[in-house]
C-alpha atoms as a PDB file:
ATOM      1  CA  UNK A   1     -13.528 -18.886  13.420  1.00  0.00           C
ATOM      2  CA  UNK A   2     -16.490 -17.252  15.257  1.00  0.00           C
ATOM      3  CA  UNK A   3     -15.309 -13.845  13.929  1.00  0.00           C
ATOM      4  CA  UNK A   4     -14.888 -15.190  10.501  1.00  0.00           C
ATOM      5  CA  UNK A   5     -18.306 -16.038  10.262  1.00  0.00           C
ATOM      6  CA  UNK A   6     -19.433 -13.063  11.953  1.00  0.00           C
ATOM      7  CA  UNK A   7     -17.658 -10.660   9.273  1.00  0.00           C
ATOM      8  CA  UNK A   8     -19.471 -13.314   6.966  1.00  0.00           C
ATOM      9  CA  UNK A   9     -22.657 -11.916   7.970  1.00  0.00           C
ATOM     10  CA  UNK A  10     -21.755  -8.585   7.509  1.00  0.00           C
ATOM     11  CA  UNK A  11     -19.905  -8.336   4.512  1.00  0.00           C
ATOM     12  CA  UNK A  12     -20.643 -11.164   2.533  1.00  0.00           C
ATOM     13  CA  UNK A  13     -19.466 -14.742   2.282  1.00  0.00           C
ATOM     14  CA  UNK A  14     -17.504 -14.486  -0.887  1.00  0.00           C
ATOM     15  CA  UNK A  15     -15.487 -11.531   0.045  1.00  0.00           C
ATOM     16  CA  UNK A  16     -14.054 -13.320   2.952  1.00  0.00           C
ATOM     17  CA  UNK A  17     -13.488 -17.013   0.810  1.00  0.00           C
ATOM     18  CA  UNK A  18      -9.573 -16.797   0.776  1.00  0.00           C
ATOM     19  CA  UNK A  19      -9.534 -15.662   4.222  1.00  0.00           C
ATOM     20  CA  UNK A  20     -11.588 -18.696   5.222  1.00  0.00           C
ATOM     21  CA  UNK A  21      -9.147 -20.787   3.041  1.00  0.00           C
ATOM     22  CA  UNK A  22      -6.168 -19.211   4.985  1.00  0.00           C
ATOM     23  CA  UNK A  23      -6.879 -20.000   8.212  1.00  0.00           C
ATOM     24  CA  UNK A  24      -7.794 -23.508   7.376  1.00  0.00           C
ATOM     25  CA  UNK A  25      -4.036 -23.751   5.915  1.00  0.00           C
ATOM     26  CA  UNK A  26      -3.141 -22.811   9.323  1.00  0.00           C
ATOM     27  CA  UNK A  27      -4.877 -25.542  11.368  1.00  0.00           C
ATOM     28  CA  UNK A  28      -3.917 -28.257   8.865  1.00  0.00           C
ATOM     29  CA  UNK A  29      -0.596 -27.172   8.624  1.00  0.00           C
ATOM     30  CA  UNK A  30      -0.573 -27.758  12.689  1.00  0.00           C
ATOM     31  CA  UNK A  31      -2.169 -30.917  12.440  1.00  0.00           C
ATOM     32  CA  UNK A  32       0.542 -31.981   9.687  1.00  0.00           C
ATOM     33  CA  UNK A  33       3.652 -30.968  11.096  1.00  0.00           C
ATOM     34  CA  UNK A  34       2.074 -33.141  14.262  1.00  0.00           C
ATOM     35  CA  UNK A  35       1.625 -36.049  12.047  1.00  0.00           C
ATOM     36  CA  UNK A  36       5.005 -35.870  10.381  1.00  0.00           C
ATOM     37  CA  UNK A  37       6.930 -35.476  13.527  1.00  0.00           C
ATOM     38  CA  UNK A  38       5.602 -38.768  15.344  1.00  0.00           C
ATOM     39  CA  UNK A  39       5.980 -40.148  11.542  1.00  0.00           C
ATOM     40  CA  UNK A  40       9.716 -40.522  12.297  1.00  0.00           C
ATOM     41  CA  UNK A  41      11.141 -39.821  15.556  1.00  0.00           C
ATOM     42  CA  UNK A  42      14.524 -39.830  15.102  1.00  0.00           C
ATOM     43  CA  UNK A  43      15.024 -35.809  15.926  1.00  0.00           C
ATOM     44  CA  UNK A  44      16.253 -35.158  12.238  1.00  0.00           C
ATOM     45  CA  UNK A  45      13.836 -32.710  11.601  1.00  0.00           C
ATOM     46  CA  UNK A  46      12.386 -32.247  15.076  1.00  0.00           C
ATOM     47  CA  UNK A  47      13.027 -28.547  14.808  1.00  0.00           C
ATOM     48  CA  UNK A  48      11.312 -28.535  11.019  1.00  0.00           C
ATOM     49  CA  UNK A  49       7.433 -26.991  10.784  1.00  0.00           C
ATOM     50  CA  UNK A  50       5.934 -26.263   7.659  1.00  0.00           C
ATOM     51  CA  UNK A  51       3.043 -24.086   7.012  1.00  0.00           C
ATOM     52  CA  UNK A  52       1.367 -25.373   4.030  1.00  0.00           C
ATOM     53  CA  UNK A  53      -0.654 -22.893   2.134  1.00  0.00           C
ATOM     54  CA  UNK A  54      -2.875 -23.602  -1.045  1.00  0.00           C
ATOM     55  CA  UNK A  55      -1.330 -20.882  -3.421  1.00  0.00           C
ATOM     56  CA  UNK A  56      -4.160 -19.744  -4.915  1.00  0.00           C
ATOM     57  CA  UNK A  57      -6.100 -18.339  -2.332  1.00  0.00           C
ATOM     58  CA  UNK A  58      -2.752 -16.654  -0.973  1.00  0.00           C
ATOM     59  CA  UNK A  59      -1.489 -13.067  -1.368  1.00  0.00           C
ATOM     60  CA  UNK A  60       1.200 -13.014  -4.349  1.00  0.00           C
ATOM     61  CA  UNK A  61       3.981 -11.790  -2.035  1.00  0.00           C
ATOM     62  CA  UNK A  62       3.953 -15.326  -0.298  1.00  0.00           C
ATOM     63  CA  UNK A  63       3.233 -17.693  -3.109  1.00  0.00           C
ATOM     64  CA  UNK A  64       5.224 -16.067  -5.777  1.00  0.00           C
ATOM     65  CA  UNK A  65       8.508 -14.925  -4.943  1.00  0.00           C
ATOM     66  CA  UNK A  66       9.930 -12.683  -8.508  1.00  0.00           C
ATOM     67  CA  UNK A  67      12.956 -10.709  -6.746  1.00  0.00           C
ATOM     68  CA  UNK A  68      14.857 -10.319  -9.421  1.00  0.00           C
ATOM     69  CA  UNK A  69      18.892  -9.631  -9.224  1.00  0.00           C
ATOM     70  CA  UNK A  70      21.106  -7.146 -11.015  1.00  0.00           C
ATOM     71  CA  UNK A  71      21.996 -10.159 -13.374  1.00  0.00           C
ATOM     72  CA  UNK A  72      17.550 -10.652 -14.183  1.00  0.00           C
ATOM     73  CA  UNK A  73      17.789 -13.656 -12.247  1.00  0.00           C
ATOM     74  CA  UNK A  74      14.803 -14.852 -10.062  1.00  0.00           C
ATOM     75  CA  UNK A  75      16.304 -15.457  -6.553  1.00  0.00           C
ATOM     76  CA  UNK A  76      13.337 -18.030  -5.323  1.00  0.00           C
ATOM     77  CA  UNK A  77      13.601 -19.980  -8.138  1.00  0.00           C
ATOM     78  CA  UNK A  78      16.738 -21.486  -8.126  1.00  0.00           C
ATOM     79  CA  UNK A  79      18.617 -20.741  -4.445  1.00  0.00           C
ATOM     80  CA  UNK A  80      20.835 -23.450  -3.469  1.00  0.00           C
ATOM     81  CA  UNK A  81      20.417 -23.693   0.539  1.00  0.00           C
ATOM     82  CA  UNK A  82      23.222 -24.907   2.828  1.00  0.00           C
ATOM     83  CA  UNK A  83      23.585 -29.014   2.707  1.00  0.00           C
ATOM     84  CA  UNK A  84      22.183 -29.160   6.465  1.00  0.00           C
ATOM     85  CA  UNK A  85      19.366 -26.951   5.756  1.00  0.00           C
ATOM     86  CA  UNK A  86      18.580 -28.748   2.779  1.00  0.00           C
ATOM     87  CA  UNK A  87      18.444 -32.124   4.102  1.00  0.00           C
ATOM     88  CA  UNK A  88      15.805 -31.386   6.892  1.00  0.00           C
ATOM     89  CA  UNK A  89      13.661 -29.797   4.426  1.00  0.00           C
ATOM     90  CA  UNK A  90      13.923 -32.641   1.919  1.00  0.00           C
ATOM     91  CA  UNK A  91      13.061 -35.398   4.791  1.00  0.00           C
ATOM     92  CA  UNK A  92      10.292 -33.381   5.460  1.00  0.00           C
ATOM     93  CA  UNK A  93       9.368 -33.079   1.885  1.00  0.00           C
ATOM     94  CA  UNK A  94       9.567 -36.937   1.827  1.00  0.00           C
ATOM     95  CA  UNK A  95       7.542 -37.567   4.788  1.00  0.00           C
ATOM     96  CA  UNK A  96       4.767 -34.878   3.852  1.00  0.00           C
ATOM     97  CA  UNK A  97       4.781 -37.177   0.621  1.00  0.00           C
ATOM     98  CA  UNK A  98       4.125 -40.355   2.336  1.00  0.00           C
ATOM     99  CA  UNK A  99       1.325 -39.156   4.484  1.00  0.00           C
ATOM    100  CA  UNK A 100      -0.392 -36.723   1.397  1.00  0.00           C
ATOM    101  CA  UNK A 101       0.413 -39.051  -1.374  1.00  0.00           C
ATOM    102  CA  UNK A 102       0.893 -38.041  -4.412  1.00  0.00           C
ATOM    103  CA  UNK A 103       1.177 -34.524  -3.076  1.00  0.00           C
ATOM    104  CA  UNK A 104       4.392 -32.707  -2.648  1.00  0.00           C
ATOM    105  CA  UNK A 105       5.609 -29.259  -1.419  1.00  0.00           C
ATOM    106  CA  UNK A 106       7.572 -26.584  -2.866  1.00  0.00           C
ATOM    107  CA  UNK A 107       9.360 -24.672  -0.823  1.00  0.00           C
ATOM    108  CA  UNK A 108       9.374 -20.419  -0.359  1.00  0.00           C
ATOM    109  CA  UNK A 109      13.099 -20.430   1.153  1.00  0.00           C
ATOM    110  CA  UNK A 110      12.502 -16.372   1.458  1.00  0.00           C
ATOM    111  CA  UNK A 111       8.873 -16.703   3.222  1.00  0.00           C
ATOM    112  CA  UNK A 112      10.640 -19.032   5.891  1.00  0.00           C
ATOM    113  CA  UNK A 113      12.508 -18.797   9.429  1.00  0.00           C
ATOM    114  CA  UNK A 114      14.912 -20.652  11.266  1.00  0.00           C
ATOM    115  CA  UNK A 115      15.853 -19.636  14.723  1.00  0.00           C
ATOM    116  CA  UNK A 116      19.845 -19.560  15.471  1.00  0.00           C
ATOM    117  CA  UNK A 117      21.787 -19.372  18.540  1.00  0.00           C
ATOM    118  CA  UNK A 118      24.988 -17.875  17.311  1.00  0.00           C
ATOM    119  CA  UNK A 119      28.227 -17.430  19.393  1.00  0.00           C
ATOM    120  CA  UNK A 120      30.505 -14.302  17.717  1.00  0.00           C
ATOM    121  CA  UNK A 121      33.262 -15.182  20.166  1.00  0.00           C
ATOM    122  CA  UNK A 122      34.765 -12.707  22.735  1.00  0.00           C
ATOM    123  CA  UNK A 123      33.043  -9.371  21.550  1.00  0.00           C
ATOM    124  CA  UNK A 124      29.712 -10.927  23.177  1.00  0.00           C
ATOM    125  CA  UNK A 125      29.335 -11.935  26.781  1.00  0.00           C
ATOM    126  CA  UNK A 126      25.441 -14.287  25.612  1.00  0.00           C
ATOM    127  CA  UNK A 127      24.721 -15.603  22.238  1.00  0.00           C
ATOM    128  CA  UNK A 128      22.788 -14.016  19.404  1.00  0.00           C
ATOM    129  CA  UNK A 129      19.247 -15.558  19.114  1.00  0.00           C
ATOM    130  CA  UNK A 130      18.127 -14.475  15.458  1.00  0.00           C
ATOM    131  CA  UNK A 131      15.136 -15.543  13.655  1.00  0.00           C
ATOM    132  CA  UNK A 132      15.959 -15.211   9.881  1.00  0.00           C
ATOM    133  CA  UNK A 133      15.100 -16.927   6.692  1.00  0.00           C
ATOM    134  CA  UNK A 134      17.045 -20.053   5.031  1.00  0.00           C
ATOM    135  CA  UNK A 135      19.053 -17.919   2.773  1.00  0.00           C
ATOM    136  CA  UNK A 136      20.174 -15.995   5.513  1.00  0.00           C
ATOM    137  CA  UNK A 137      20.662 -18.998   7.526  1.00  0.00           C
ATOM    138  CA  UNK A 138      22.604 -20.775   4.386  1.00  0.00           C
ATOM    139  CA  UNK A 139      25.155 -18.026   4.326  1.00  0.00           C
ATOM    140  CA  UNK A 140      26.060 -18.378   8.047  1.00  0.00           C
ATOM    141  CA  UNK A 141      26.544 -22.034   7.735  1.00  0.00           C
ATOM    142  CA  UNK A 142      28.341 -21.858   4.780  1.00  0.00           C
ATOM    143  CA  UNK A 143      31.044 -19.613   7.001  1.00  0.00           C
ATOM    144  CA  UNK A 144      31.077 -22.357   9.545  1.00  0.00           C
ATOM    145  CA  UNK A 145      32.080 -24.773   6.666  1.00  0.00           C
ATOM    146  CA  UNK A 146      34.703 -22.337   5.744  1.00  0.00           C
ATOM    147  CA  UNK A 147      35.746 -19.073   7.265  1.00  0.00           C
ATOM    148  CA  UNK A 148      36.757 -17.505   4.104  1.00  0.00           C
ATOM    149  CA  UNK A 149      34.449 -16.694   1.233  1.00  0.00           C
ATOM    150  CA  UNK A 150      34.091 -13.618  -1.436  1.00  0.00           C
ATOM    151  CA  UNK A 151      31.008 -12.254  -2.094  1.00  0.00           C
ATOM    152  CA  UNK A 152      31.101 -14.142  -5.753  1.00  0.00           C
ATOM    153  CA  UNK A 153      32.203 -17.727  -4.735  1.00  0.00           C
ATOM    154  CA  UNK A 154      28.909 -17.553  -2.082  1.00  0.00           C
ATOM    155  CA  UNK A 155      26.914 -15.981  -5.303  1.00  0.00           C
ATOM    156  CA  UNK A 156      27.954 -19.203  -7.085  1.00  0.00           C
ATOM    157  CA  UNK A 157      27.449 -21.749  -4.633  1.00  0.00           C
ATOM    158  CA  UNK A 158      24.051 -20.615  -3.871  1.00  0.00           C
ATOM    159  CA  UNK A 159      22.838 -19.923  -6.830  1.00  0.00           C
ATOM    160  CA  UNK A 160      22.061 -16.230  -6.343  1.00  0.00           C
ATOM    161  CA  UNK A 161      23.042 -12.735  -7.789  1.00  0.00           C
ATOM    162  CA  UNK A 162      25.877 -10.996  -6.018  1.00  0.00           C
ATOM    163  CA  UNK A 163      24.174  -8.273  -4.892  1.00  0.00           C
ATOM    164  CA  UNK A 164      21.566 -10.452  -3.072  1.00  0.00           C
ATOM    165  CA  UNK A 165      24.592 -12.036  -1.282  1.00  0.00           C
ATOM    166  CA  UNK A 166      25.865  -8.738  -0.333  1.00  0.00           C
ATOM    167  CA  UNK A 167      22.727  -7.434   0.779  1.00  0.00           C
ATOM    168  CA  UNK A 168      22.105 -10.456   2.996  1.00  0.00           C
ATOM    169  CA  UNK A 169      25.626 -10.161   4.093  1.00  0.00           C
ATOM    170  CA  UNK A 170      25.203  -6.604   5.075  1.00  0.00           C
ATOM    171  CA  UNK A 171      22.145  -8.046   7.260  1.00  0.00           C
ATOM    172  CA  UNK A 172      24.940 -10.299   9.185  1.00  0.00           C
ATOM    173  CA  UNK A 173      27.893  -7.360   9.336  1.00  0.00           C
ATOM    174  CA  UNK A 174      25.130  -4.797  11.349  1.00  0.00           C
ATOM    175  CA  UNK A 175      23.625  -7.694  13.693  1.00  0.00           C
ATOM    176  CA  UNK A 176      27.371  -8.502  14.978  1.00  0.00           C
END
């Protein structure tokens, strides 16, 4: 913060106003995901942390996320995230709500990452640590439900174009 007020000096305090606004996101979001976790401490969403940003003081990129598909449709808007993924992220929702009443968050599933530990059987001697976002995280999931899936059942199930599957899918075929 010292440096923020230092280019504040220099350059003006307006010009730096989102950037202020940013890094206070940051250190609430820390004190937040703090409060949330000793909220409940029954491990559901132990692994969950949120940053929470205030949208309009944001670059676009983050807050608004327009990829649109071969088909026109907005990939952000609608994804449908694996059931597991999903729940953590809704009891977090809930208990965010409780403690920042009558807020609530909206999640960015593509501005988001969740670490896995994946075993790919006998081809690898360790496991593959990845650090991807939920939708890339849904589709693995979604294999461990059921081994077998084409490109356009996935498409369907999650609410996305096909060619954002396949894209994402391609992601998984070159990392092992």
């Amino acid at each position: 913060m010292r440096i923020l007020e230092l280019c504040k000096l220099r350059f003006g305090e307006s010009v730096l106003q989102n950037c202020e606004v940013m890094l206070k996101d940051i250190a609430d979001s820390h004190r937040v995901n703090k409060n949330i976790h000793e909220l409940g401490d029954d491990g559901s969403i132990s692994t969950v942390d949120a940053t929470i940003i205030s949208r309009y003081f944001w670059p676009e990129e983050i807050t608004q996320f327009r990829s649109q598909g071969s088909d026109g449709m907005n990939e952000g808007e609608s994804v449908k995230l694996h059931p597991r993924i999903q729940a953590m992220m809704d009891e977090y929702g809930r208990r965010f709500t409780q403690i920042k009443t009558p807020r609530k968050l909206l999640w960015k599933p593509h501005a988001g990452r969740i670490t896995l530990e994946l075993e790919l059987g006998q081809h690898r001697q360790q496991p593959l640590n990845v650090h991807v976002s939920p939708i890339h995280a849904s589709i693995v999931l979604f294999f461990e439900d059921r081994p077998c899936w084409t490109v356009g059942e996935l498409a369907t199930t999650m609410g996305l174009p096909s060619d954002g599957v396949h894209k994402r899918l391609l992601f998984w075929v070159g990392n092992g």
